[in-house]
N, C-alpha and C. Protein backbone atom coordinates (compact mmCIF):
# COMPACT_ATOMS: atom_id res chain seq x y z
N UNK A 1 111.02 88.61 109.11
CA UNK A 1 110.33 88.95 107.88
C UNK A 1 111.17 88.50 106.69
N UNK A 2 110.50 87.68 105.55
CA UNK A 2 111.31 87.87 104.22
C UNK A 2 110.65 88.25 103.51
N UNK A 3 111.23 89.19 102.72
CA UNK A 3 110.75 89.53 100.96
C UNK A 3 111.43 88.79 99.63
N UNK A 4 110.86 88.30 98.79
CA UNK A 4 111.20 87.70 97.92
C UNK A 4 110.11 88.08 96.24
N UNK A 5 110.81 88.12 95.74
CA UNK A 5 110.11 88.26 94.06
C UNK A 5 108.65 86.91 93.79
N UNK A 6 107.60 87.72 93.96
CA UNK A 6 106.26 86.89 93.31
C UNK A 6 106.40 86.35 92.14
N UNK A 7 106.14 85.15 91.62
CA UNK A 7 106.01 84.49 90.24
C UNK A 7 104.62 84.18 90.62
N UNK A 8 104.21 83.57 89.12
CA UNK A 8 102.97 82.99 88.99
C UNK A 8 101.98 82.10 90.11
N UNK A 9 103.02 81.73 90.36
CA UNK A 9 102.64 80.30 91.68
C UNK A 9 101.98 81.30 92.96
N UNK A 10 102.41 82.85 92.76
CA UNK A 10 102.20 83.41 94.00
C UNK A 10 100.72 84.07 93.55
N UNK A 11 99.86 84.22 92.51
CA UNK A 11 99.28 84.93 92.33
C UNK A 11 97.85 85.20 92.90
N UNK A 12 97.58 83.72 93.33
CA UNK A 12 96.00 83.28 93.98
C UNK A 12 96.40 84.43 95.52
N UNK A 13 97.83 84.20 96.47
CA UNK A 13 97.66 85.47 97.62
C UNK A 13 97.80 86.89 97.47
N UNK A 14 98.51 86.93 95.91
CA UNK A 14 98.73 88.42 95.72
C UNK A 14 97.30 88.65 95.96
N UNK A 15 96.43 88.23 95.07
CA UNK A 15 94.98 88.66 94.23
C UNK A 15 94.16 88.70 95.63
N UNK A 16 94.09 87.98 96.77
CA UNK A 16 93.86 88.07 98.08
C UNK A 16 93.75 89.50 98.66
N UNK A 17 95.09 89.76 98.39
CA UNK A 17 96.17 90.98 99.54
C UNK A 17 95.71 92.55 98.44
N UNK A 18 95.97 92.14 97.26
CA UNK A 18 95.23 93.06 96.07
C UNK A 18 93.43 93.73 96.81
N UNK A 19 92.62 92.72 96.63
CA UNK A 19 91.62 92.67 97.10
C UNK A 19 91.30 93.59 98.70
N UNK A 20 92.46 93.46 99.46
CA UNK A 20 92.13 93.84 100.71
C UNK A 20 92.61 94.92 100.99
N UNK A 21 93.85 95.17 99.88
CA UNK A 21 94.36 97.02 99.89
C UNK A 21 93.09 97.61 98.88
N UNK A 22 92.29 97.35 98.32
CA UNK A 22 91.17 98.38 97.45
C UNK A 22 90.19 98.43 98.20
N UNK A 23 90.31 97.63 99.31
CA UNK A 23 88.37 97.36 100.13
C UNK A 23 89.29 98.35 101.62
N UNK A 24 90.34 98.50 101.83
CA UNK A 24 90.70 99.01 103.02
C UNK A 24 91.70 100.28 102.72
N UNK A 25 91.99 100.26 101.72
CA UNK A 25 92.78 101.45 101.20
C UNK A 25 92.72 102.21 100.08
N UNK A 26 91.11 102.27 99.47
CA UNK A 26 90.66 102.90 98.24
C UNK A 26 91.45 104.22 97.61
N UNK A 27 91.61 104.81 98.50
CA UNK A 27 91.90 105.80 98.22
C UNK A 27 93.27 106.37 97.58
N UNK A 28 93.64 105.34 98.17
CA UNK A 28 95.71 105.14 97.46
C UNK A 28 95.84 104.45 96.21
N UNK A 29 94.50 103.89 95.48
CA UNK A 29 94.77 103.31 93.91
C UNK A 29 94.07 103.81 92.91
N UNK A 30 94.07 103.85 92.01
CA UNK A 30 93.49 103.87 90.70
C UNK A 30 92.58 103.21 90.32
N UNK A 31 92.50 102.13 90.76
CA UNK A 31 92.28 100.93 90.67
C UNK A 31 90.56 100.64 91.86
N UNK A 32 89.45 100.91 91.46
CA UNK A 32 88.30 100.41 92.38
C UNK A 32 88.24 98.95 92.86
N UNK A 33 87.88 99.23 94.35
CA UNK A 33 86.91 97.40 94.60
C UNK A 33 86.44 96.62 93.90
N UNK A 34 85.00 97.40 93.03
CA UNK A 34 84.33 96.66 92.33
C UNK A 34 84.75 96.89 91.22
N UNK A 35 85.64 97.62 90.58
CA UNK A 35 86.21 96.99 88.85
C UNK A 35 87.01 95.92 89.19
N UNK A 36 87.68 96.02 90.53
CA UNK A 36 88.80 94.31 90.63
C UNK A 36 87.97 93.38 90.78
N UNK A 37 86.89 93.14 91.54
CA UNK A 37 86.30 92.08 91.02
C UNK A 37 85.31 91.92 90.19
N UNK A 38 85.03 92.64 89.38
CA UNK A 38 84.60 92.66 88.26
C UNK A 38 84.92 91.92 86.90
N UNK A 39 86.39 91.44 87.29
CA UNK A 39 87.03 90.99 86.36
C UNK A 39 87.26 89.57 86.14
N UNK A 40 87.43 89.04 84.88
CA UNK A 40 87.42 87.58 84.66
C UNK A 40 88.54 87.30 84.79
N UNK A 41 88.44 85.69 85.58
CA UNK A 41 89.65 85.47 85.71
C UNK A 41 90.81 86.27 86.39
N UNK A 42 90.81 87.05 87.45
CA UNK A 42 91.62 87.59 88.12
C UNK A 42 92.68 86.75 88.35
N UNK A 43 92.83 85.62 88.65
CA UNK A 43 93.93 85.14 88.81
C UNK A 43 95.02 84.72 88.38
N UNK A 44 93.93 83.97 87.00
CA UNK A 44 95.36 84.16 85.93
C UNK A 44 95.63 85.16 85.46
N UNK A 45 94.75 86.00 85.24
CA UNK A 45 95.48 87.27 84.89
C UNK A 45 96.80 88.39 85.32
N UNK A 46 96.42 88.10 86.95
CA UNK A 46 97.83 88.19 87.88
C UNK A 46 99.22 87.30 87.84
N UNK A 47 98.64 85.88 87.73
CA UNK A 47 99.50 85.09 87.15
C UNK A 47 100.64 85.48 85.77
N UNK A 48 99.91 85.87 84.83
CA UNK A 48 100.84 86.01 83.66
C UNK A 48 101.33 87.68 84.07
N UNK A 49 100.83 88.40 84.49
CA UNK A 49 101.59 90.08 85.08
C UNK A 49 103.04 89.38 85.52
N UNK A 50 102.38 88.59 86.72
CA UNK A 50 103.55 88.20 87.53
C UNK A 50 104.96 87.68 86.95
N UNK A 51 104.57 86.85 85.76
CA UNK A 51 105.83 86.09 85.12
C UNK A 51 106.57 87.07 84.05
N UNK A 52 105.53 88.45 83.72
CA UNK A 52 106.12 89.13 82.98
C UNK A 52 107.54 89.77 82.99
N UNK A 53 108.09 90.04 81.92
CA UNK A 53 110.01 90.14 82.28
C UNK A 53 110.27 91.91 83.10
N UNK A 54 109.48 92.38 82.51
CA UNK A 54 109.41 93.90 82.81
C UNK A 54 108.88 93.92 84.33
N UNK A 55 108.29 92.93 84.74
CA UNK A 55 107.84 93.14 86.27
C UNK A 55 107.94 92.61 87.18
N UNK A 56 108.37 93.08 88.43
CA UNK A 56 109.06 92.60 90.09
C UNK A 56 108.45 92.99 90.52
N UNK A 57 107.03 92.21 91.03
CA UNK A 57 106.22 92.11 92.28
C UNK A 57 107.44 91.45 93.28
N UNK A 58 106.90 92.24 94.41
CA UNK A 58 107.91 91.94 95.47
C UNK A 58 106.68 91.60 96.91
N UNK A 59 106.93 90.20 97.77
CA UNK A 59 106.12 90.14 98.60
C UNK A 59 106.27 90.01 99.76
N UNK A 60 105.92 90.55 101.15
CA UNK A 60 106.88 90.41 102.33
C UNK A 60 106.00 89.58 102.98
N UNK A 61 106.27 88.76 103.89
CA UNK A 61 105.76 87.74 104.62
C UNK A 61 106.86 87.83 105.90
N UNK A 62 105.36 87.47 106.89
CA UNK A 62 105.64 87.04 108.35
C UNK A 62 104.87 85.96 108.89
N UNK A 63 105.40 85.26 109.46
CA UNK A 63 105.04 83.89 109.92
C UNK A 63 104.27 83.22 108.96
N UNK A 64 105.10 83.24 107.49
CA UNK A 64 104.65 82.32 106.40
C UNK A 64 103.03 82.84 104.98
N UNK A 65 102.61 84.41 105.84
CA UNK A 65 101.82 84.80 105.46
C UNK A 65 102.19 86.06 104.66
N UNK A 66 101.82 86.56 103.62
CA UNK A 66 101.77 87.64 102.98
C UNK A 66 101.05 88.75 103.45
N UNK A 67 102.10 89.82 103.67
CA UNK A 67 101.91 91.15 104.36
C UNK A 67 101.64 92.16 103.66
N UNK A 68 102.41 92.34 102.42
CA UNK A 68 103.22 93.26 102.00
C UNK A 68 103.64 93.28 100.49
N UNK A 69 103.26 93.96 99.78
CA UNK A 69 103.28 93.57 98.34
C UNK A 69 103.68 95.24 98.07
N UNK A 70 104.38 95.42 96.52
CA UNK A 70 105.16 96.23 96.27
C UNK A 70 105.88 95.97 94.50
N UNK A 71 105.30 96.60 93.48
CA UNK A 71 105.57 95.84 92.23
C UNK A 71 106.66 97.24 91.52
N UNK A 72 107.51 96.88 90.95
CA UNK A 72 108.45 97.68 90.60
C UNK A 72 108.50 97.05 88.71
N UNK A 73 108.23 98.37 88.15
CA UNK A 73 107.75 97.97 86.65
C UNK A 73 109.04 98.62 85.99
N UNK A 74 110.02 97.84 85.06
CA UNK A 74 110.83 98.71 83.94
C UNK A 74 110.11 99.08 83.04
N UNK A 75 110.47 100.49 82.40
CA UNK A 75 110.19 101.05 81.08
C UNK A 75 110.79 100.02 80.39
N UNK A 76 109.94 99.72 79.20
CA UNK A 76 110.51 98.79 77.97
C UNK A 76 111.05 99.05 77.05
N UNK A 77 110.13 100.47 76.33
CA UNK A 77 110.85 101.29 75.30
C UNK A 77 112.72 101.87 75.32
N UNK A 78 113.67 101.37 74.73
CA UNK A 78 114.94 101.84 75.10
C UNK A 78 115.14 102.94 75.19
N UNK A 79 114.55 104.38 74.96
CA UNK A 79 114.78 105.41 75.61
C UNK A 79 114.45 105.72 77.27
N UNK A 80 113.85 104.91 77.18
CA UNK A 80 113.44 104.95 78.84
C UNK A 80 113.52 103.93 79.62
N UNK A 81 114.30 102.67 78.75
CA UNK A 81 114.58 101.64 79.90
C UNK A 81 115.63 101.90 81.04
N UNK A 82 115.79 102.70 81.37
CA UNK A 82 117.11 103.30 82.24
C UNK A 82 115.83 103.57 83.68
N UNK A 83 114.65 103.52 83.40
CA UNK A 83 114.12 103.99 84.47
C UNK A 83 112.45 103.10 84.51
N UNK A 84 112.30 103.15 86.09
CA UNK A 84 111.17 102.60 86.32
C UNK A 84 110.69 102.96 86.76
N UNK A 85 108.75 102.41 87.76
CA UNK A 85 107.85 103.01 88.36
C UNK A 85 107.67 102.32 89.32
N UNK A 86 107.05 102.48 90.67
CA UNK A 86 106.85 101.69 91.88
C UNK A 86 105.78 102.03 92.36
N UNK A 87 104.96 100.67 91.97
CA UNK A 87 103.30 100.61 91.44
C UNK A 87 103.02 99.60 92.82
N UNK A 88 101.48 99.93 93.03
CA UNK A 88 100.70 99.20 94.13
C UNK A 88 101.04 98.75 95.39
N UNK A 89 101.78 99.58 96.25
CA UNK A 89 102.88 99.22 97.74
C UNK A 89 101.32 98.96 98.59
N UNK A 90 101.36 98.07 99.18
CA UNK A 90 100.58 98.19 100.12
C UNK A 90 100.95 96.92 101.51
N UNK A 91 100.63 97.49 102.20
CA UNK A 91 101.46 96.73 103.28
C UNK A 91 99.64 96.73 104.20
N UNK A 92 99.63 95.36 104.86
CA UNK A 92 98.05 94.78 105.88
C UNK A 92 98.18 95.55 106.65
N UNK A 93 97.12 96.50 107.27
CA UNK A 93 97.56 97.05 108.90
C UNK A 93 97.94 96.32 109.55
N UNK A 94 97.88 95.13 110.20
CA UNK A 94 98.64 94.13 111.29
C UNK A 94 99.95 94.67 111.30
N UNK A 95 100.31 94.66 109.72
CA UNK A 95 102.02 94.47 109.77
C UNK A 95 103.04 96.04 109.37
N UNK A 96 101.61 97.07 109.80
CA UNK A 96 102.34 98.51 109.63
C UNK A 96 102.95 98.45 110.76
N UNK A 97 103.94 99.69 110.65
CA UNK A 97 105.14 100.02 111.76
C UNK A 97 105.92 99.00 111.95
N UNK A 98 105.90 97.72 110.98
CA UNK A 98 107.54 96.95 111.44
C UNK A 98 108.44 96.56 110.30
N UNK A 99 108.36 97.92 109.53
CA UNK A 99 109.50 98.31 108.75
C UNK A 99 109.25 97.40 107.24
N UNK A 100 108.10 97.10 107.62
CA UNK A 100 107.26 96.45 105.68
C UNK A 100 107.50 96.95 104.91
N UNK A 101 107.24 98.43 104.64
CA UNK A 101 106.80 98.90 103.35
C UNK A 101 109.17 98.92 103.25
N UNK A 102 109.40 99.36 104.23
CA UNK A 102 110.76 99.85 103.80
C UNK A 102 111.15 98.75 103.38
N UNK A 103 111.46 97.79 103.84
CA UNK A 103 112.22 96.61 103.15
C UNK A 103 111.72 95.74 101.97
N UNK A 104 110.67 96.41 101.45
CA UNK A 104 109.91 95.85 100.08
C UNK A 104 110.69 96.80 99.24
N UNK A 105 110.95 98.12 99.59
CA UNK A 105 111.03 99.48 98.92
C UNK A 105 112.70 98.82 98.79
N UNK A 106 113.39 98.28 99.75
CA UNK A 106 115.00 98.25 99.85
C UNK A 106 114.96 96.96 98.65
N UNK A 107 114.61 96.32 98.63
CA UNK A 107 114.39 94.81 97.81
C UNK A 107 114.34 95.27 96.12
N UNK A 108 112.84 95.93 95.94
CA UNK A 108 112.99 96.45 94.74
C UNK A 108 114.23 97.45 94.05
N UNK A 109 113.88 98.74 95.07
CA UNK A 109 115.87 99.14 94.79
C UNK A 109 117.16 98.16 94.61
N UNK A 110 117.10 97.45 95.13
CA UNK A 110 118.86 97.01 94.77
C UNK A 110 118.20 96.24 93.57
N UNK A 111 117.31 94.87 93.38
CA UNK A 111 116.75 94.39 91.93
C UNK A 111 117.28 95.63 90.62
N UNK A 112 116.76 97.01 91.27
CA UNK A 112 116.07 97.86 90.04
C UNK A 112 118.03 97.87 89.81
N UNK A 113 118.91 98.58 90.29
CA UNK A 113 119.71 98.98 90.41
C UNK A 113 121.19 97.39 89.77
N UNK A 114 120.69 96.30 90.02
CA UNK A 114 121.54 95.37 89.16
C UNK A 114 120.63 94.87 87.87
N UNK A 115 119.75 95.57 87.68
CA UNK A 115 119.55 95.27 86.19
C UNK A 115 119.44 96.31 85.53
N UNK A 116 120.41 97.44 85.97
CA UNK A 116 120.47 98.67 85.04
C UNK A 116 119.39 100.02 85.15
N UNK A 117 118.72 99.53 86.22
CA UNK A 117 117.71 100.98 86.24
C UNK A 117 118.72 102.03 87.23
N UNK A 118 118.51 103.57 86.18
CA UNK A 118 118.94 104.40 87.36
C UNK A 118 118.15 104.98 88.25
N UNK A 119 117.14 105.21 88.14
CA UNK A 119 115.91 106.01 88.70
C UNK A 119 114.58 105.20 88.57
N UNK A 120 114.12 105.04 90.23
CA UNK A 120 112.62 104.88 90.02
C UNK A 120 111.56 106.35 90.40
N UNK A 121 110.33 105.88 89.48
CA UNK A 121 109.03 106.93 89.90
C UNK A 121 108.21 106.41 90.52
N UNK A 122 107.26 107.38 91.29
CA UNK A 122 106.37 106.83 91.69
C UNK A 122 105.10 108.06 92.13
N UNK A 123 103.93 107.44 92.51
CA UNK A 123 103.08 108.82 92.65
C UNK A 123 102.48 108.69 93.46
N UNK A 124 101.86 109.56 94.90
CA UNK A 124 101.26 109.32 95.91
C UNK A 124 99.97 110.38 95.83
N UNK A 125 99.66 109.89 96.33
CA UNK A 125 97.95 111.14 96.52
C UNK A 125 98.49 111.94 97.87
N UNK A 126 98.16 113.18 97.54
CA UNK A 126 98.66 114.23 98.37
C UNK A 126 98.57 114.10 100.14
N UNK A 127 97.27 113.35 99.86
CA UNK A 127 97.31 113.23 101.83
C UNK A 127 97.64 111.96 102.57
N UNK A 128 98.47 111.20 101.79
CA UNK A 128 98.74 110.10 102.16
C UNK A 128 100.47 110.34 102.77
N UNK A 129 99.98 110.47 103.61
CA UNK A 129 101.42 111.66 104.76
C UNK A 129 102.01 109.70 105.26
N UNK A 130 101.70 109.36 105.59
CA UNK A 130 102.34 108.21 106.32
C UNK A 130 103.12 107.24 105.09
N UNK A 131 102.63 107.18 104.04
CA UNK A 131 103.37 106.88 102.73
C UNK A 131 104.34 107.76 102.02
N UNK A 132 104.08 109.26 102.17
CA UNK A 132 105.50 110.54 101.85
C UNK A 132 106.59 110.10 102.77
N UNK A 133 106.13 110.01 104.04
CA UNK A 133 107.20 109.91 104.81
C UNK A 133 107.77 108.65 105.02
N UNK A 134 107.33 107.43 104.41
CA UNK A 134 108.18 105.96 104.15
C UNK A 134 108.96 106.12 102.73
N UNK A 135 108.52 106.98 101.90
CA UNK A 135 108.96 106.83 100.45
C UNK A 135 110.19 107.87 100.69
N UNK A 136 109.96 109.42 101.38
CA UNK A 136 111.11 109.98 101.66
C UNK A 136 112.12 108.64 102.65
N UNK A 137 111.34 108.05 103.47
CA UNK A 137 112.77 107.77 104.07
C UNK A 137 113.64 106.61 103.40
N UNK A 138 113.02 105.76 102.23
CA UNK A 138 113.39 105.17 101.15
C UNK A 138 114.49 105.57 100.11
N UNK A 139 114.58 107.07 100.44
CA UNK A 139 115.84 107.91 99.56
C UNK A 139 114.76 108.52 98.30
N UNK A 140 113.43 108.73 98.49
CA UNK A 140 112.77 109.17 96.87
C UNK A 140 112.11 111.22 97.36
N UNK A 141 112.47 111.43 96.38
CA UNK A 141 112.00 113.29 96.85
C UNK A 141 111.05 113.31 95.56
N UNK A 142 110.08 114.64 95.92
CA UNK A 142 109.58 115.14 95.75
C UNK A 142 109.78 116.08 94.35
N UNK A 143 108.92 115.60 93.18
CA UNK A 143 110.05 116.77 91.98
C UNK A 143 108.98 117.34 91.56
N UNK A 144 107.42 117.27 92.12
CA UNK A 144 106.51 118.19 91.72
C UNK A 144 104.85 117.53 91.95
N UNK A 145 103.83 118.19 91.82
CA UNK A 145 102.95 117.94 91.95
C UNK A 145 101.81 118.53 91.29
N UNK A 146 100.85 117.39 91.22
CA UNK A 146 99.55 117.23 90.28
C UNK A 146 98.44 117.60 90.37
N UNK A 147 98.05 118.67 90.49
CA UNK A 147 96.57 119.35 91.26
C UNK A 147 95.76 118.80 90.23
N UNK A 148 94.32 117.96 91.14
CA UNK A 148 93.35 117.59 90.69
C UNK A 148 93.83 116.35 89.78
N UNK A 149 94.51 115.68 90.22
CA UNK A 149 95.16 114.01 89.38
C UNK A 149 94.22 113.02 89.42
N UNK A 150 93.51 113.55 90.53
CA UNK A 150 92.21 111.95 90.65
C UNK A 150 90.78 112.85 90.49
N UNK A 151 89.82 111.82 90.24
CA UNK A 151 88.59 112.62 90.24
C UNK A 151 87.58 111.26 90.27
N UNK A 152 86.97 111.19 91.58
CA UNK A 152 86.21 110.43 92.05
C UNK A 152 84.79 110.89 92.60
N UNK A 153 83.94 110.72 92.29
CA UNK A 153 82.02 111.18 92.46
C UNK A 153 82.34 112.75 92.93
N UNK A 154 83.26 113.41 91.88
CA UNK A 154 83.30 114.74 91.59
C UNK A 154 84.02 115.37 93.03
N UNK A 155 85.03 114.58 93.36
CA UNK A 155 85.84 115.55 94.17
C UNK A 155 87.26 114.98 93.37
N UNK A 156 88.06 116.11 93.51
CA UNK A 156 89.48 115.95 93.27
C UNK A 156 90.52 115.73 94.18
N UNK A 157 91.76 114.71 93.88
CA UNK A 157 93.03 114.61 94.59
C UNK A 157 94.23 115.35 93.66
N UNK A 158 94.81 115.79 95.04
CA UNK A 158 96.66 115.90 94.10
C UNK A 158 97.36 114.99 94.07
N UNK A 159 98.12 114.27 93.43
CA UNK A 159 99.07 113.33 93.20
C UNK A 159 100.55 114.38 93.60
N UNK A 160 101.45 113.85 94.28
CA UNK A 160 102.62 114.24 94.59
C UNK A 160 103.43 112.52 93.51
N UNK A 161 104.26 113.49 92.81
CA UNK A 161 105.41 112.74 92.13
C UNK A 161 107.02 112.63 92.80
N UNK A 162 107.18 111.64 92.73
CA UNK A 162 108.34 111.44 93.56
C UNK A 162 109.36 110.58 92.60
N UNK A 163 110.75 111.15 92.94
CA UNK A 163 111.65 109.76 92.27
C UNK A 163 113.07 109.43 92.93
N UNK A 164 113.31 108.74 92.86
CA UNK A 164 114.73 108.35 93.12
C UNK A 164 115.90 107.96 92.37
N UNK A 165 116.63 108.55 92.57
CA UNK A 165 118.44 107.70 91.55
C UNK A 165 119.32 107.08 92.49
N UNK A 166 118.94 106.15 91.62
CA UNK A 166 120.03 104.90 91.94
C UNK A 166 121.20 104.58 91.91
N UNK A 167 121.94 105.42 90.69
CA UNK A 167 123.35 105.34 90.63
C UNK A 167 123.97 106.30 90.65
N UNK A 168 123.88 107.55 91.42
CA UNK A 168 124.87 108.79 91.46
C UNK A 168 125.28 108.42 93.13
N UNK A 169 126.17 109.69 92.67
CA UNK A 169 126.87 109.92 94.18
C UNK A 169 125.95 110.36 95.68
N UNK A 170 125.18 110.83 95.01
CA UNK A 170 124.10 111.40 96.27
C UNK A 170 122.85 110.01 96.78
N UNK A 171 122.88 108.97 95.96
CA UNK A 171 121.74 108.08 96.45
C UNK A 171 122.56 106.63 95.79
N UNK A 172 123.51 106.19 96.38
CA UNK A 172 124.07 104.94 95.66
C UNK A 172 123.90 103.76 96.39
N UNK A 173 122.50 103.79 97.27
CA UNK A 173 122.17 102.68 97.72
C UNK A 173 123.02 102.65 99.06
N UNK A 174 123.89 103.84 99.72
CA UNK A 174 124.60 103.81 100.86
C UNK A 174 123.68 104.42 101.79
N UNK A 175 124.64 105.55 102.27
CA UNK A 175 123.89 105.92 103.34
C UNK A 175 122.84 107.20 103.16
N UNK A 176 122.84 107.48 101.98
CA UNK A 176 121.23 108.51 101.81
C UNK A 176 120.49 107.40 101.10
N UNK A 177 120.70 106.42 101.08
CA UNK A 177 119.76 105.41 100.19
C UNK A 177 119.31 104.27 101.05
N UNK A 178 119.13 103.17 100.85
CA UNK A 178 119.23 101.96 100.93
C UNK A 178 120.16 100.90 101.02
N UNK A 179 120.75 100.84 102.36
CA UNK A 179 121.62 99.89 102.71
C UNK A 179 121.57 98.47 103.04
């Protein structure tokens, strides 16, 4: 497997792999089926996200194909550039259980961590148990939760908030972190 940072050039498979986590994994975005394609120009539009300075799409590939996508956003504002968010993980079923989502999650961490971020966030929908337990084993806990965060044809989700630090003694990218 490699993971490597998406640029522009990558955006026509992101927008692919985009497409196939909202039609197979609705429930884990914000983001609907039909508002993504709804939209003009999807591609360049991913295109210029992609080249943006504030953002590390990260993409994992096996046998030359894209698996695994994972975008890690800095705060811009300088009170909060010390910290970021870890937006849209989604890994193909084919390529669950062979350690995808973690080594997208390990990729963005060390990135976040040599360009000065101490802490990433991130937010999961409460019953998405197989994603708590990749993000816990990523080094990220639990600092509270969102009753009724989503609201879709009138039912509600909880969002569980999660974060991680990057540069203390307890998560320094060793062995409670990302090695």
């Amino acid at each position: 497997m490699e993971v490597h940072r998406l640029g522009p050039e990558h955006a026509a498979e992101y927008w692919e792999l985009r497409l196939e986590a909202l039609r197979e994994s609705p429930g884990a975005f914000l983001t609907t089926y039909q508002a993504a394609i709804a939209k003009e120009n999807p591609v360049d539009s991913t295109a210029k996200r992609l080249e943006a300075v504030s953002n590390y799409t990260y993409g994992a590939y096996m046998e030359r194909k894209i698996v695994g996508v994972v975008t890690m956003l800095r705060k811009e504002q300088e009170k909060v550039a010390h910290k970021g968010d870890i937006l849209a993980m989604y890994v193909t079923k084919s390529a669950r259980g062979n350690g995808v989502g973690y080594e997208l999650l390990k990729k963005a961490k060390q990135d976040a961590a040599e360009i000065g971020i101490e802490q990433l966030g991130l937010s999961v929908v409460a019953d998405n148990l197989a994603a708590q337990h990749l993000y816990k084993k990523a080094g990220f806990t639990c600092y509270g939760v969102e009753k009724n965060a989503i609201k879709q044809e009138n039912e509600y989700v909880d969002e569980i908030h999660m974060v991680c630090f990057l540069l203390n003694e307890k998560n320094d990218l060793g062995p409670s972190g990302l090695e």
